[in-house]
Protein backbone atom coordinates (compact mmCIF):
# COMPACT_ATOMS: atom_id res chain seq x y z
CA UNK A 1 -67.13 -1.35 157.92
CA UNK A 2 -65.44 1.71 156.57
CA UNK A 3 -63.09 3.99 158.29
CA UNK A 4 -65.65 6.82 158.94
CA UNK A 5 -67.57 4.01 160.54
CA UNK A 6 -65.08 2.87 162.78
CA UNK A 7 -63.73 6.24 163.96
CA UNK A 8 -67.50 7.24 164.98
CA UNK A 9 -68.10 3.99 166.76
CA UNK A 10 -64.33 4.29 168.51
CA UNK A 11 -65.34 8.24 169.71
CA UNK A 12 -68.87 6.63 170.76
CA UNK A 13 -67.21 4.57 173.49
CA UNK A 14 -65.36 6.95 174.75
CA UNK A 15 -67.19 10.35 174.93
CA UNK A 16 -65.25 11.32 177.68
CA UNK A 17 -62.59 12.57 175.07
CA UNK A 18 -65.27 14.89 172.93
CA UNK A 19 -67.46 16.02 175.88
CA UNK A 20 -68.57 19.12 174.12
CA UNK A 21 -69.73 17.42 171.05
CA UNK A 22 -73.49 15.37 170.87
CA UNK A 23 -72.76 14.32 167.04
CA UNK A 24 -70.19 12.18 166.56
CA UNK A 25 -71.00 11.47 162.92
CA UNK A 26 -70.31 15.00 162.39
CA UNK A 27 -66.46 14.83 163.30
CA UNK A 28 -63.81 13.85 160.97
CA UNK A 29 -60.87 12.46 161.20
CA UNK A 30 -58.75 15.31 162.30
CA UNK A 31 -61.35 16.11 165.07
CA UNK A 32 -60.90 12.88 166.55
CA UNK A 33 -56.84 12.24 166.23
CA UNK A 34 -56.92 15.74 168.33
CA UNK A 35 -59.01 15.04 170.82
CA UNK A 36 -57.47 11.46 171.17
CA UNK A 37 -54.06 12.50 172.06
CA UNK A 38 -54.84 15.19 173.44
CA UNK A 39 -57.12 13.76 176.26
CA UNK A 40 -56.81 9.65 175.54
CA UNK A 41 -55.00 7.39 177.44
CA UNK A 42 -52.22 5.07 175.96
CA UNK A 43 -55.10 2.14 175.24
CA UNK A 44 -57.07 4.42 173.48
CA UNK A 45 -54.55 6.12 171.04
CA UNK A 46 -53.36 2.31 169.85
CA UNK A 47 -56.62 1.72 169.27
CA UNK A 48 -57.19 4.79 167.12
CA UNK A 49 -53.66 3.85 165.29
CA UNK A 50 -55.19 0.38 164.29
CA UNK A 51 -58.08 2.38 162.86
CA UNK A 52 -56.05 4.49 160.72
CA UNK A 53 -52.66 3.23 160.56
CA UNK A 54 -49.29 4.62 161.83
CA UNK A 55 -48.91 6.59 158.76
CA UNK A 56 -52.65 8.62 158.42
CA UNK A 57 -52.62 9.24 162.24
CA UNK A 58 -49.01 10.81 161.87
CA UNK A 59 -50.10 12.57 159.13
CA UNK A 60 -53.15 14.30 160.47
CA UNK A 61 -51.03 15.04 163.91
CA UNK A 62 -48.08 16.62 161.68
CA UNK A 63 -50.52 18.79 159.42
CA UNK A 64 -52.96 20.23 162.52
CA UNK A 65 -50.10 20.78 164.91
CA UNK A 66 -48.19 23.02 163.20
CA UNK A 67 -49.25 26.63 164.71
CA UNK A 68 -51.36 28.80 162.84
CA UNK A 69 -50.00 32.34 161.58
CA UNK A 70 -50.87 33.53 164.90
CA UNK A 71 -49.41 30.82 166.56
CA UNK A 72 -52.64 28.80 167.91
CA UNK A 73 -52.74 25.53 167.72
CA UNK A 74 -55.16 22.49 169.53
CA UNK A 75 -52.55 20.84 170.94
CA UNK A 76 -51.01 21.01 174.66
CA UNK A 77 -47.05 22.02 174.29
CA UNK A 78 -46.54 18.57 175.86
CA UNK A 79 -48.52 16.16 173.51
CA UNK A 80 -47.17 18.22 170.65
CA UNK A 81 -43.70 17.14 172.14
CA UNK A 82 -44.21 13.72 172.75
CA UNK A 83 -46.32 13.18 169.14
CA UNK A 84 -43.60 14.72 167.75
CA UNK A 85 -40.58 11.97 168.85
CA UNK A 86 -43.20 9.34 169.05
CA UNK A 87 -44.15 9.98 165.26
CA UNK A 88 -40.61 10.05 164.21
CA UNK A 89 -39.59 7.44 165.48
CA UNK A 90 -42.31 4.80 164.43
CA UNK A 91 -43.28 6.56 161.50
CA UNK A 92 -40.47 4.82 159.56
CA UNK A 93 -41.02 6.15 155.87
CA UNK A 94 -41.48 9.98 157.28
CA UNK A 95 -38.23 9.12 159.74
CA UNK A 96 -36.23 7.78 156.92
CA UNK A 97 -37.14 10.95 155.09
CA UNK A 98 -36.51 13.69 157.48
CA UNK A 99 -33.71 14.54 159.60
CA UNK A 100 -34.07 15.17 163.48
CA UNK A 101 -35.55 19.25 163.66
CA UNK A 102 -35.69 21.20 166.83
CA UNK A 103 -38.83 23.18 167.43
CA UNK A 104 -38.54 26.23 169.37
C-alpha cells in the first residue's frame, strides 16, 4: 500500500477531522497533516506520524505554518506553538541543525 493510500484510508476513519470535505482522495498530504493537528486527538496524530514519519510530518507542519505575506495561516496560535517545541524536539536531524528561535 502506498502512502497516498494510507493517508486516504487514515482521513476515511476519521471524517470528523475534514467535515467539509466528501473526497478524500482529493486531499494531499499537507491537507491532512493540517487538519490532523489541528482538530486530532493525541491517538490520531501518532498514527498519522507512523504514516509519514517524524521527519515528512515535521516538514509539511514547518513549510504550511509559516504565515503568509499577509500573515494567514491554517493553524490555531496554540497548535502552531505546541508543533513547534514538539517538532524540535523529536525531530532530531532538524533539532541538531537549528538553534532554539522565538516567534513573535
Amino acid at each position: 500500500m502506498t502512502t497516498k493510500q494510507k493517508l486516504t484510508k487514515f482521513i476515511k476513519k476519521r471524517p470528523y477531522l475534514i467535515w467539509w470535505v466528501k473526497k478524500y482522495e482529493a486531499l494531499d498530504a499537507a491537507a491532512i497533516v493540517e487538519a490532523t493537528l489541528n482538530y486530532g486527538d493525541w491517538d490520531d496524530v501518532q498514527e498519522l506520524i507512523k504514516i509519514l514519519g517524524m521527519k515528512e510530518t515535521a516538514r509539511i507542519f514547518r513549510e504550511k505554518s509559516k504565515p503568509s505575506k499577509i500573515g494567514r495561516t491554517n493553524y490555531r496560535p496554540e497548535i502552531t506553538n505546541y508543533f513547534q517545541f514538539y517538532f524540535n524536539k523529536y525531530d532530531r536531524k532538524y533539532a541538531q541543525r537549528n538553534s532554539y528561535q522565538r516567534t513573535a
